[in-house]
Protein backbone atom coordinates (compact mmCIF):
# COMPACT_ATOMS: atom_id res chain seq x y z
CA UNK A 1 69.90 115.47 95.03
CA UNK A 2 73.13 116.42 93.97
CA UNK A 3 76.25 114.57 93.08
CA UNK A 4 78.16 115.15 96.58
CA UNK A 5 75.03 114.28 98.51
CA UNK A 6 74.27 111.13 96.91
CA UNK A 7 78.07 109.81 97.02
CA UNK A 8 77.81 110.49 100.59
CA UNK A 9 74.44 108.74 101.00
CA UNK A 10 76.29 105.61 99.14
CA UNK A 11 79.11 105.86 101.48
CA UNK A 12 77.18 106.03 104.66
CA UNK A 13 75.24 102.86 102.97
CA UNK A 14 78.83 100.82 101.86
CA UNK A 15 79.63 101.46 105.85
CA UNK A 16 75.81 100.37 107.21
CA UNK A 17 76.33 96.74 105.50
CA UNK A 18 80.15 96.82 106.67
CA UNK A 19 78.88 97.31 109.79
CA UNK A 20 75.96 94.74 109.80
CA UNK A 21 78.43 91.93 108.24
CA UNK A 22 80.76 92.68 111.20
CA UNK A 23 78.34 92.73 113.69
CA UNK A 24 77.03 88.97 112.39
CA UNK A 25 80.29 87.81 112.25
CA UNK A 26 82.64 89.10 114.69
CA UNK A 27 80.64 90.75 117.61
CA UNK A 28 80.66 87.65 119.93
CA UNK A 29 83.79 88.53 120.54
CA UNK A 30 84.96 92.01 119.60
CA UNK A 31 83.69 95.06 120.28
CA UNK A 32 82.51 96.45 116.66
CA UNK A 33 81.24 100.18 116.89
CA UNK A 34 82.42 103.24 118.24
CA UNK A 35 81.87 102.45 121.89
CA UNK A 36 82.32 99.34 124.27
CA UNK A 37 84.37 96.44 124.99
CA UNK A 38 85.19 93.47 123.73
CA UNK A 39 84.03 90.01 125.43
CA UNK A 40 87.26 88.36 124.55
CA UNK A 41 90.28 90.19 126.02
CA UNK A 42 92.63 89.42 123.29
CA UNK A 43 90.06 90.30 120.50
CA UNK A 44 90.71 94.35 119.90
CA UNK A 45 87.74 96.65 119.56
CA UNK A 46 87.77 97.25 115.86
CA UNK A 47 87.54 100.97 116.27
CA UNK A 48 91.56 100.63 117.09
CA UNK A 49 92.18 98.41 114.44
CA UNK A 50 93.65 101.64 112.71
CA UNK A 51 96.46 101.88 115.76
CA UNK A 52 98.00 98.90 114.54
CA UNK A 53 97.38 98.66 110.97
CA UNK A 54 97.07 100.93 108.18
CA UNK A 55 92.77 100.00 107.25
CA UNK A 56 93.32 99.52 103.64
CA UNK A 57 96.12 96.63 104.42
CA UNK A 58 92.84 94.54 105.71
CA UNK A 59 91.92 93.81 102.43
CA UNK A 60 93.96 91.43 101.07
CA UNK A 61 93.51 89.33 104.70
CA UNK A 62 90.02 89.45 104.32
CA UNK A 63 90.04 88.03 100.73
CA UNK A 64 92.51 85.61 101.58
CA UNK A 65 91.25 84.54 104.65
CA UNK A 66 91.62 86.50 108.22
CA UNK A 67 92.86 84.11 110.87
CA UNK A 68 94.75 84.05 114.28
CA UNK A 69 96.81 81.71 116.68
CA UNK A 70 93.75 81.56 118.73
CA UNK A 71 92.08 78.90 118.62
CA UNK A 72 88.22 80.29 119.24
CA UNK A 73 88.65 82.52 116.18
CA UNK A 74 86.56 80.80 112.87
CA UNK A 75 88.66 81.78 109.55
CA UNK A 76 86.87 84.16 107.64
CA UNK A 77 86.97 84.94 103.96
CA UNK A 78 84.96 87.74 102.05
CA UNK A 79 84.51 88.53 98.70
CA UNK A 80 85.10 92.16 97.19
CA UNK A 81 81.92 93.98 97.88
CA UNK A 82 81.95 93.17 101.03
CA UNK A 83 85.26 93.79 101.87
CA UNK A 84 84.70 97.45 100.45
CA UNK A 85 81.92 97.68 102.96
CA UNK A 86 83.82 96.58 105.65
CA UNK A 87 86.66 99.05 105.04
CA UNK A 88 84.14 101.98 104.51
CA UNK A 89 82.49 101.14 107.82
CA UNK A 90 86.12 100.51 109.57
CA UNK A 91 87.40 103.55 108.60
CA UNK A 92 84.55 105.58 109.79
CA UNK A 93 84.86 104.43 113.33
CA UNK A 94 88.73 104.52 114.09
CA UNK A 95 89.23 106.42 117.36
CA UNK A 96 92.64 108.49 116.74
CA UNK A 97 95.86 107.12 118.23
CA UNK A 98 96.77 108.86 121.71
CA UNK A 99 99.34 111.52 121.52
CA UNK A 100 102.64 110.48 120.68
CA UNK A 101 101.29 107.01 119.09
CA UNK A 102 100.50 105.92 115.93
CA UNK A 103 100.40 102.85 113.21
CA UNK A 104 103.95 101.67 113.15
CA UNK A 105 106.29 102.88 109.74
CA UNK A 106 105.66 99.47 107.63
CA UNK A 107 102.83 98.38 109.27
CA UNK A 108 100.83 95.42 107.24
CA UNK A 109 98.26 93.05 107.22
CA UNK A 110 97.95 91.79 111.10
CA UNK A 111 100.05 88.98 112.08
CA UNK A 112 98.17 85.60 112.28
CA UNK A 113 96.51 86.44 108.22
CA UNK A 114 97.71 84.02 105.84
């Protein structure tokens, strides 16, 4: 196997955990592949996460502890390796922002992460 073949077989395997530890975690509520909706109206399908927020700004919320103002949402707090595998699997799923949108100039972290 070459070098390029097994760094993308490692990829694609960073994003399969990312996308197991989301769907353990978060899928009662949001909708966390490429497709579907989420249960909870205010919880965003994660495959738009990247129309509000630049991806890589997730980490440091996710280390710290990802939270919001409402109430039915449990604190969560990962450590590193999973948090890579959460990006990886993140970014591979972000639909593209409709013409004429985008991630705001000096977008963060989301609002509610501590």
């Amino acid at each position: 196997m070459s070098a390029g073949a097994a760094l993308a077989q490692d990829k694609r395997a960073l994003a399969s955990r990312g996308e197991g530890l989301l769907t353990g975690g978060c899928s009662k509520c949001h909708a966390v592949g490429r497709t579907g909706n989420s249960t909870q109206p205010d919880a965003p399908p994660f495959r738009t996460l990247g129309q509000r927020y630049p991806i890589e700004a997730l980490a440091e919320a996710l280390a710290e502890g990802l939270s919001s103002s409402h109430e039915d949402m449990p604190e969560f707090r990962f450590d590193i390796d999973d948090i890579d595998a959460i990006l990886a699997y993140l970014g591979s799923i972000q639909e593209k922002a409709p013409t004429g949108a985008g991630t705001p100039a000096g977008a963060g972290a989301p609002a509610g992460t501590k």
